[in-house]
Protein backbone atom coordinates (compact mmCIF):
# COMPACT_ATOMS: atom_id res chain seq x y z
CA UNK A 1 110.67 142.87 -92.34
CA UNK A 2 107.72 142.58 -89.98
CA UNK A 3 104.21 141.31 -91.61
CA UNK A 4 102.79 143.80 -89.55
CA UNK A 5 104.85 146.84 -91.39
CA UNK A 6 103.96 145.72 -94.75
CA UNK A 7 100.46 145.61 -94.06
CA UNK A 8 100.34 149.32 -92.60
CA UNK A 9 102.89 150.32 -95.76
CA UNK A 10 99.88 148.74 -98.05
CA UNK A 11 96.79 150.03 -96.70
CA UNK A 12 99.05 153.68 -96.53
CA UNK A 13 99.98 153.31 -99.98
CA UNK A 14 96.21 151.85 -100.91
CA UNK A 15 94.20 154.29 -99.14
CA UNK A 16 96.16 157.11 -100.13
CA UNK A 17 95.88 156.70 -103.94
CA UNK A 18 92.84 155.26 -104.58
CA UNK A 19 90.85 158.63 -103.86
CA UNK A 20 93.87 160.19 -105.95
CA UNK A 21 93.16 157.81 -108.99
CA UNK A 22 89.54 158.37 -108.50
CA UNK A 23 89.50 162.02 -108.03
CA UNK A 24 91.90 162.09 -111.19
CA UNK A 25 89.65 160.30 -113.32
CA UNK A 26 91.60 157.26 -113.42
CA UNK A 27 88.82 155.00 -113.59
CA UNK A 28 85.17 155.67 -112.92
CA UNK A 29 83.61 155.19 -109.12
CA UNK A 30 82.54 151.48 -110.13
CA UNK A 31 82.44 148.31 -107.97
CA UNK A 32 83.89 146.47 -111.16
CA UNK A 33 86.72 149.24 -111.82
CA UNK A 34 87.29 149.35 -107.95
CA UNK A 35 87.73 145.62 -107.44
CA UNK A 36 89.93 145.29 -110.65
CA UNK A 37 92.04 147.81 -108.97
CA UNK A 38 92.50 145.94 -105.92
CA UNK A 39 93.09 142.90 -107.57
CA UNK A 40 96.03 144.50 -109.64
CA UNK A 41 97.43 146.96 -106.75
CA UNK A 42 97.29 143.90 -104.78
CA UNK A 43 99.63 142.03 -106.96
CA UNK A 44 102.09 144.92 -107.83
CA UNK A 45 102.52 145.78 -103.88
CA UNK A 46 102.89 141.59 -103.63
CA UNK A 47 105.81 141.88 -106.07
CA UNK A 48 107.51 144.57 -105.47
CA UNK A 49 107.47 143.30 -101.71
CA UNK A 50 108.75 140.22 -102.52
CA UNK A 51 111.25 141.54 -104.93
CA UNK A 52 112.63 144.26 -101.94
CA UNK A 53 112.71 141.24 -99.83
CA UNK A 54 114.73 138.89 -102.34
CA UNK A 55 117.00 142.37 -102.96
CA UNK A 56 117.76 142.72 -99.08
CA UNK A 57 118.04 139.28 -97.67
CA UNK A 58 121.13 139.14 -100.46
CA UNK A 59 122.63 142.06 -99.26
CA UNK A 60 122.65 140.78 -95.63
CA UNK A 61 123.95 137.98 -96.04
CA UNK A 62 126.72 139.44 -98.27
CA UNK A 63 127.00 142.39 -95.61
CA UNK A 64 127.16 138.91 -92.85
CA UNK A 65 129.71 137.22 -94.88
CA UNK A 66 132.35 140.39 -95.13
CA UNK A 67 132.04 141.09 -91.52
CA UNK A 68 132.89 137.15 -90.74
CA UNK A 69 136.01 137.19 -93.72
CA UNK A 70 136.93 140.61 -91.24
């Protein structure tokens, strides 16, 4: 997957629930809150990412290795 399209997936995902957490009450409108939010949506995104990465770079090559057994 392109670096590029998992940036643009990130600030998507970001910018699109951050006012939804806020406006929900999540936590308060607070540099502290915010920036501890960031820190931790940063990290989930970075593992789930890497995890959906691990996930489908097995399936190719399992995909790879039926089409070369024909």
């Amino acid at each position: 997957m392109n670096f590029t399209i998992y940036l643009i997936n990130f600030f998507i995902y970001y910018f699109g629930f951050t006012p939804l957490a806020i406006i929900a009450g999540c936590f308060p409108i607070n540099p502290y809150y915010l920036i501890s939010f960031t820190i931790k949506f940063i990290l989930i995104h970075a593992i789930m990412w890497f995890v959906n990465i691990t996930i489908s770079c097995h399936q190719v090559k399992k995909i790879n290795k039926r089409i070369k057994e024909g």
